[in-house]
Protein backbone atom coordinates (compact mmCIF):
# COMPACT_ATOMS: atom_id res chain seq x y z
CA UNK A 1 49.86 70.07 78.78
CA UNK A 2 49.85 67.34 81.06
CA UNK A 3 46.45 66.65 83.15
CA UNK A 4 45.20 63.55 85.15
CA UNK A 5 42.39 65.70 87.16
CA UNK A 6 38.77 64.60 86.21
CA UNK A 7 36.85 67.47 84.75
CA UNK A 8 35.02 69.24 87.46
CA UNK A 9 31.20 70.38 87.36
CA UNK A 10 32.60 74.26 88.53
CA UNK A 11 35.78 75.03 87.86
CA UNK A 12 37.57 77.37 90.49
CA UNK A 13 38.00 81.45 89.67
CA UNK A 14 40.65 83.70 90.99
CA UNK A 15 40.10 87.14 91.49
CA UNK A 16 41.55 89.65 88.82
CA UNK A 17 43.03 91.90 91.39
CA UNK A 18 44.95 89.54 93.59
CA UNK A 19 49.04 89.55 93.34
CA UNK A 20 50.54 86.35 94.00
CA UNK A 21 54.25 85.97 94.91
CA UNK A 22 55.36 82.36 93.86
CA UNK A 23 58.03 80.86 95.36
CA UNK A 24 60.32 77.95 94.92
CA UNK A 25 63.83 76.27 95.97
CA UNK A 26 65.52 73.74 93.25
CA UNK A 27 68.07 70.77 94.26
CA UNK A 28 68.86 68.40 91.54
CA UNK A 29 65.38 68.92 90.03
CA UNK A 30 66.38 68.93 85.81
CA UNK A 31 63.88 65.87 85.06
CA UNK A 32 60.77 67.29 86.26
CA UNK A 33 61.78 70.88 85.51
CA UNK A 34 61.93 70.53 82.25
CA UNK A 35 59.31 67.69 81.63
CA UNK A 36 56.55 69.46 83.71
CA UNK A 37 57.34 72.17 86.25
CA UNK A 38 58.65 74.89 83.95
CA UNK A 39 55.41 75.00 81.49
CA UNK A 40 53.12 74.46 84.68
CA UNK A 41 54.36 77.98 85.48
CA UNK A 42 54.06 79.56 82.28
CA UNK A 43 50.24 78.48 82.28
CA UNK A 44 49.79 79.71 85.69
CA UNK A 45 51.20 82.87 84.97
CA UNK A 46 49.30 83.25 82.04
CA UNK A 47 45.92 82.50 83.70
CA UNK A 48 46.75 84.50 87.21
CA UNK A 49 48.28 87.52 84.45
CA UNK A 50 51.78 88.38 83.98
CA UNK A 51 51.06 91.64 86.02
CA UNK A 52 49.76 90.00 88.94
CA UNK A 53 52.20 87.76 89.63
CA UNK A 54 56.48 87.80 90.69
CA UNK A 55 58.31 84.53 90.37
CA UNK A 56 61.36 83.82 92.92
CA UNK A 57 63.27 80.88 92.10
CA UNK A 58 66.24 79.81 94.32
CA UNK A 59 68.71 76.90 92.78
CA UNK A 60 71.53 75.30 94.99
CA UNK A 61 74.18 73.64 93.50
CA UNK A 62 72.92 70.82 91.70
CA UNK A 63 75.44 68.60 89.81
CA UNK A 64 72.47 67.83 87.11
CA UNK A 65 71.15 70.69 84.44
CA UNK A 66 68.88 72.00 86.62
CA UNK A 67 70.87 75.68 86.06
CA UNK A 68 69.92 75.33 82.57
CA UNK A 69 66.61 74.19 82.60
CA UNK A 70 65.92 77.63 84.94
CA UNK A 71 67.51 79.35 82.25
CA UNK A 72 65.18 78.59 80.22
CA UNK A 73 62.26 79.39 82.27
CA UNK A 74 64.00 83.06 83.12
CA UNK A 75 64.30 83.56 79.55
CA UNK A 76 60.18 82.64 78.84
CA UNK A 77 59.43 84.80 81.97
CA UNK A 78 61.12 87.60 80.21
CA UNK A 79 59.71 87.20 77.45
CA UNK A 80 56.07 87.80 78.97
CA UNK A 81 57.08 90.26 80.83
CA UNK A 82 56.82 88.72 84.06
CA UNK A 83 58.53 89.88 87.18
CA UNK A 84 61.26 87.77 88.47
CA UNK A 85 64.55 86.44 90.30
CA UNK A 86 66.13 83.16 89.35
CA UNK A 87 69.21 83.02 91.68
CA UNK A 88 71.46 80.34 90.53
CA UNK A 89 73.89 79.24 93.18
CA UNK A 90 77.70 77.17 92.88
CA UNK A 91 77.90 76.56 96.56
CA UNK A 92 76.29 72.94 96.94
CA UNK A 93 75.18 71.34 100.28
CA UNK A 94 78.19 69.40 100.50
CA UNK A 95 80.12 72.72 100.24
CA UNK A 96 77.96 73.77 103.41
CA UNK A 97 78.37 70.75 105.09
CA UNK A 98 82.16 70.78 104.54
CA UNK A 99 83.40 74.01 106.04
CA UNK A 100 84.57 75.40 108.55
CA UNK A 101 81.84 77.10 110.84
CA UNK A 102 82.59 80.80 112.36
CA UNK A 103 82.98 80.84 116.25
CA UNK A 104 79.13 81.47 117.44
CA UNK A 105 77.67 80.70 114.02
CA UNK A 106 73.79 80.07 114.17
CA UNK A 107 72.33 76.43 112.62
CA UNK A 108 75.88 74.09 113.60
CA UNK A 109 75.56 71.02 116.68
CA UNK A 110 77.79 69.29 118.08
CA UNK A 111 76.52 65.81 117.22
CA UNK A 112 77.29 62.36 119.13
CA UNK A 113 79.98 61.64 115.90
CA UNK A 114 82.14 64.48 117.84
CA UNK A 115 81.66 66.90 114.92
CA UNK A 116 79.93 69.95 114.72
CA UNK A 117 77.59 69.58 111.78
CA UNK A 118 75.49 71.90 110.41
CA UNK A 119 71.56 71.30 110.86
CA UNK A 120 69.23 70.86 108.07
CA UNK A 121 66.15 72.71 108.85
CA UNK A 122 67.91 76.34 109.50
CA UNK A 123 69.92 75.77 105.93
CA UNK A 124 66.64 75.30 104.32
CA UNK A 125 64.95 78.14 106.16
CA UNK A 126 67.80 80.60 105.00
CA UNK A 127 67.34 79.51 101.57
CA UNK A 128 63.37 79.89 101.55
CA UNK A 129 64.05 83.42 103.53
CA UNK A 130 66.78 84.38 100.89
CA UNK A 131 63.79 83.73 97.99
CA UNK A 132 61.23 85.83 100.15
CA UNK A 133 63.55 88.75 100.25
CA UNK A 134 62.86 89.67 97.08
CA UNK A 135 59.19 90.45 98.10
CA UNK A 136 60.61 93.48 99.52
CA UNK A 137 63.30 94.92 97.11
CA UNK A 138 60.22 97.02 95.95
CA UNK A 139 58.09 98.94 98.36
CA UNK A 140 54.90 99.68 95.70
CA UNK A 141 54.81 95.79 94.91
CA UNK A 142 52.06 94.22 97.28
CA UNK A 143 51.06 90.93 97.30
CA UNK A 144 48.47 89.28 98.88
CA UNK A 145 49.50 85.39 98.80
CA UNK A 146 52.65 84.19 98.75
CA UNK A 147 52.92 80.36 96.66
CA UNK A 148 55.30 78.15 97.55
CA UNK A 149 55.60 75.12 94.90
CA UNK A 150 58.11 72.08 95.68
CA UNK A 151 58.95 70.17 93.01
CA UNK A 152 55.85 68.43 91.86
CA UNK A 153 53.29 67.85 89.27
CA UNK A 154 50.51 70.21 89.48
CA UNK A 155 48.12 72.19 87.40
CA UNK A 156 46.51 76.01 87.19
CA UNK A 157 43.24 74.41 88.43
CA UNK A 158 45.00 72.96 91.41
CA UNK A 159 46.62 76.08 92.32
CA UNK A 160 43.30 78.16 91.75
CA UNK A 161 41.78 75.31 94.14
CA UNK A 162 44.36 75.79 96.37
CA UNK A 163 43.97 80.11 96.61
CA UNK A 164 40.50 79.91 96.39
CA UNK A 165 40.18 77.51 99.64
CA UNK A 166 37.77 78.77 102.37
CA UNK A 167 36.98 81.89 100.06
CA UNK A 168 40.34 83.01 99.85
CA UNK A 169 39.69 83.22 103.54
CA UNK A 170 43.36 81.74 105.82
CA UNK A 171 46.61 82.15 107.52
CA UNK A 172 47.41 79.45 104.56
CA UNK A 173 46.05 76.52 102.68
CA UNK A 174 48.14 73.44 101.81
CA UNK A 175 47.46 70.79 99.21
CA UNK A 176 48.04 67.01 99.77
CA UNK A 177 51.51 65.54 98.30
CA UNK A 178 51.75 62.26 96.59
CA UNK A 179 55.09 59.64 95.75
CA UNK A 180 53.59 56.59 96.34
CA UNK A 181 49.75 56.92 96.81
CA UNK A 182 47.67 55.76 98.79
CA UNK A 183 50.63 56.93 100.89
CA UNK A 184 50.47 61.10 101.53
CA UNK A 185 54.46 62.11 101.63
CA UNK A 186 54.94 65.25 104.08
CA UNK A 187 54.74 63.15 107.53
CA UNK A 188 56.90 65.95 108.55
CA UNK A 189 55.37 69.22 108.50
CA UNK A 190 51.22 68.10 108.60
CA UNK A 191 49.81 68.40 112.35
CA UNK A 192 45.70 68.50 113.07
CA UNK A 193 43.76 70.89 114.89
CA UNK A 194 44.86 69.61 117.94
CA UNK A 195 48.95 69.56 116.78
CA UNK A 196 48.44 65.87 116.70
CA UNK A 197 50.66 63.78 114.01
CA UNK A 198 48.75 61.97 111.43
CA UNK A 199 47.76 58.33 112.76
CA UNK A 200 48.84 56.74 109.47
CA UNK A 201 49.77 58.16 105.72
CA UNK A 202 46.52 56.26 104.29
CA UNK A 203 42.85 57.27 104.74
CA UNK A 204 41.91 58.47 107.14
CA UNK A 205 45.15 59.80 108.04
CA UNK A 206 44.04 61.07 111.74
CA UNK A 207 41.51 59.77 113.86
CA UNK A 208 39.50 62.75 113.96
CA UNK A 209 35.52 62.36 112.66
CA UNK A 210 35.74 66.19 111.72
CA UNK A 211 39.17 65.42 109.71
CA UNK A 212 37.71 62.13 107.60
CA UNK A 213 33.98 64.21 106.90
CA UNK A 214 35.95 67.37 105.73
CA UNK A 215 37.89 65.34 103.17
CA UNK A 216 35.23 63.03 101.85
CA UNK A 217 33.17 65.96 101.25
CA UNK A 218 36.07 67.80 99.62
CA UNK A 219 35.89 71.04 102.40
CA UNK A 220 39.14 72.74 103.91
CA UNK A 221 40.27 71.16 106.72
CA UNK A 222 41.34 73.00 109.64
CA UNK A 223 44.72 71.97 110.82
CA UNK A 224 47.73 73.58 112.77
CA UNK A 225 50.32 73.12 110.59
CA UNK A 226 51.04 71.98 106.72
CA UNK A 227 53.09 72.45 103.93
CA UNK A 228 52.67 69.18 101.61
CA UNK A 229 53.87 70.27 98.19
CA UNK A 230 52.02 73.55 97.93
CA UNK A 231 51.08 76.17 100.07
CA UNK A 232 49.22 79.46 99.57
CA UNK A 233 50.44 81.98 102.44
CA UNK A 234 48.60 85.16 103.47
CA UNK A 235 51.08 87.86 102.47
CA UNK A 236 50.25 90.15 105.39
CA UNK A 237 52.68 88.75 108.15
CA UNK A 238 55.31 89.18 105.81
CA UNK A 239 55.34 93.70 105.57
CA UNK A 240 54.52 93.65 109.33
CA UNK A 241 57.08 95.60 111.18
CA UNK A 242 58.89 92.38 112.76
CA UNK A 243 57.88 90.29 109.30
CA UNK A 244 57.64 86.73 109.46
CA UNK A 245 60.32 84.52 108.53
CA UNK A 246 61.39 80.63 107.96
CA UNK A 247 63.43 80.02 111.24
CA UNK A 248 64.74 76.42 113.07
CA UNK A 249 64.42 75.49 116.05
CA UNK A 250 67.24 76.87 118.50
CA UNK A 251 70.60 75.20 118.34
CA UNK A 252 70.57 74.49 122.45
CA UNK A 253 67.07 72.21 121.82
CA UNK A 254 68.58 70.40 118.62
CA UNK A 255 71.15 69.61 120.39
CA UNK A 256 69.07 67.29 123.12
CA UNK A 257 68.26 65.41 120.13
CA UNK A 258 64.58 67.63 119.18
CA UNK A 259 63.70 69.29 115.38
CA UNK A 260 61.14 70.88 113.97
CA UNK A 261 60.27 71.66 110.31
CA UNK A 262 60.63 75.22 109.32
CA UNK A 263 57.17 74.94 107.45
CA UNK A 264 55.36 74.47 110.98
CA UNK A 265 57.22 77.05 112.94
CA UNK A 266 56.12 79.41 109.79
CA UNK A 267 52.60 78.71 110.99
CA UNK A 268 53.34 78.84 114.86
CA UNK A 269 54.89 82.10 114.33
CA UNK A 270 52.42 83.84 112.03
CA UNK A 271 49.91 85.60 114.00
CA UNK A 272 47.01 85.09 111.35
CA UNK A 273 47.08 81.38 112.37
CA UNK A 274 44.71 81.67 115.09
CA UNK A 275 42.83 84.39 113.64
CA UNK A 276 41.88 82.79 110.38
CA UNK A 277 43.37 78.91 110.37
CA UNK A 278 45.06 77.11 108.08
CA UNK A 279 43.36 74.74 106.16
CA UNK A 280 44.15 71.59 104.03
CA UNK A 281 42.63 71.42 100.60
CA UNK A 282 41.74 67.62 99.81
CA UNK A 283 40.60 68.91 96.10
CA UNK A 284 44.36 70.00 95.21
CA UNK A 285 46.67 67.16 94.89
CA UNK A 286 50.47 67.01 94.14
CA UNK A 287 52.14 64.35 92.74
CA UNK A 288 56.44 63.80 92.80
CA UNK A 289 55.76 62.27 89.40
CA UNK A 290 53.15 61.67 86.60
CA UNK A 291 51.96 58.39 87.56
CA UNK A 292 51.14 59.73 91.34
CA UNK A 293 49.72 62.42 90.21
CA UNK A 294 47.06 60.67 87.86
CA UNK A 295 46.70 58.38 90.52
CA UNK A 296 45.71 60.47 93.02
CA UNK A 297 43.41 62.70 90.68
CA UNK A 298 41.84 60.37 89.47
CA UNK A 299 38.47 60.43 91.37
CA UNK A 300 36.97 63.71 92.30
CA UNK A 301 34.90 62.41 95.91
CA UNK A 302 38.34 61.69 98.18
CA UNK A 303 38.07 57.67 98.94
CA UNK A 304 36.48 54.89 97.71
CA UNK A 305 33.68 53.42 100.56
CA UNK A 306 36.23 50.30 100.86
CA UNK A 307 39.19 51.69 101.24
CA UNK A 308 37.50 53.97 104.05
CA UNK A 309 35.99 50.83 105.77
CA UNK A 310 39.66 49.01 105.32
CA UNK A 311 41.51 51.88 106.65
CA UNK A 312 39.31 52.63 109.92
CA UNK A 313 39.84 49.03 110.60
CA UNK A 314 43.23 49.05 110.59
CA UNK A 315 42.92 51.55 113.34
């Protein structure tokens, strides 16, 4: 099994008792399905255990294997006895993009190349609400985190990491994603306490003292919004009687030229946000690949005393 992480003095513990519902949507993702992501949830099942956990896998028309190489994963699910969905989808993005909209429909523009075009963010916010449905086809299932995984390199100790964060203790708790380190990758979704964008995507990433002390030191930072790679949800604001959901923006705001991620408005709208914070975990990092994963895990304190120095300068 594949592992650049340093060994750690403690390593993290999960709780017996907690259910985790792991989620995931798939685009042209064969390579890294079958060379790491597949077995990387096998061991994570295996260590959470196959009773604890449901696995909801969504796959859109990719015009690689990646149909196959989910196959293969429902199959090994099934064969532990682990409860899942692997939807497999023939209707690509450019079958989306193609047709013709219904009068009214939700999520199309009119764009300044005189075409109404369908918008990005509430396509991928059905898809990730068409995976969480399944949380609910069973009334006596009950889960108290919901995972989401992108397509990266990861571990079962960065996912324990990850759930244990702040004692288990959040509205959710994101890791930091990796292509080309130094560089973090999700500029998109990752706001600060104060809803500020990050400053630059090397240390120390925002200007804030509390931000930069937080991650040398390896603590959960509080932020307002996140999703970079991997992100541990409290389930809670899901069963609530108007249960949260992945939503856009509305149409009549994207089109005066304004967009927002779907995995910030999930933390605007969920009502534990205030209540309990979300948090970035600087001890569980993602990588798009192997080489940015080892890179980044590497090193367990979070930035050499140069590249600190270098990177305040540059501010």
């Amino acid at each position: 099994m594949f592992s650049g992480r340093p060994h750690r003095v403690s390593h993290p513990s999960h709780p017996s008792n907690k259910r985790i519902f792991m989620a995931s949507i798939h685009w042209i993702n064969e390579r890294i399905l079958r060379s790491h992501w597949n077995q990387a949830v096998l061991d994570l099942v295996q260590h959470l255990g196959p009773q604890n956990v449901f696995v909801g896998v969504l796959e859109s028309g990719s015009w690689d294997n990646s149909k196959g190489a989910l196959q293969e994963l429902d199959a090994q699910l099934a064969q532990l006895n682990v409860a899942h969905s692997i939807i497999l989808e023939d209707t690509t993005h450019e079958d989306e993009i193609s047709r013709v909209p219904s009068p009214g429909e939700a999520g199309w523009i009119w764009t300044p190349r005189e075409k109404k075009e369908l918008r990005r963010i509430p396509y991928l916010a059905n898809l990730r609400n068409k995976v969480m449905q399944e949380t609910f086809k069973d009334t006596d299932q009950h889960f108290d985190k919901v995972l989401w995984l992108n397509d990266v390199m990861f571990t079962t100790e960065d996912v324990v990491t990850l759930l244990s964060a702040n004692a288990g203790e959040y509205a959710a708790a994101c890791s930091l994603d990796f292509s080309k380190p130094p560089r973090y990758y999700d500029t998109f979704a990752l706001r600060d306490i104060s809803g500020a964008r990050a400053l630059t995507q090397t240390w120390p990433y925002f200007l804030s003292h509390t931000f930069r002390h937080a991650l040398i030191s390896n603590k959960p930072v509080p932020i307002q919004s996140c999703w970079n790679g991997m992100v541990a949800i409290n389930a809670e604001p899901f069963y609530a009687s108007t249960p949260l959901r992945f939503r856009g923006i509305p149409d009549q705001l994207a089109e005066l030229h304004l967009e927002a991620s779907e995995c910030c408005l999930v933390h605007a709208d969920n009502p534990l946000s205030t209540a309990k914070g979300v948090f970035l975990t600087p001890n569980a990092r993602v990588g798009y690949d192997a080489e940015a994963y080892s890179a980044v895990n590497s090193f367990i304190s979070w930035s050499a005393p140069s590249q600190r120095i270098k990177g305040i300068w540059k501010l």
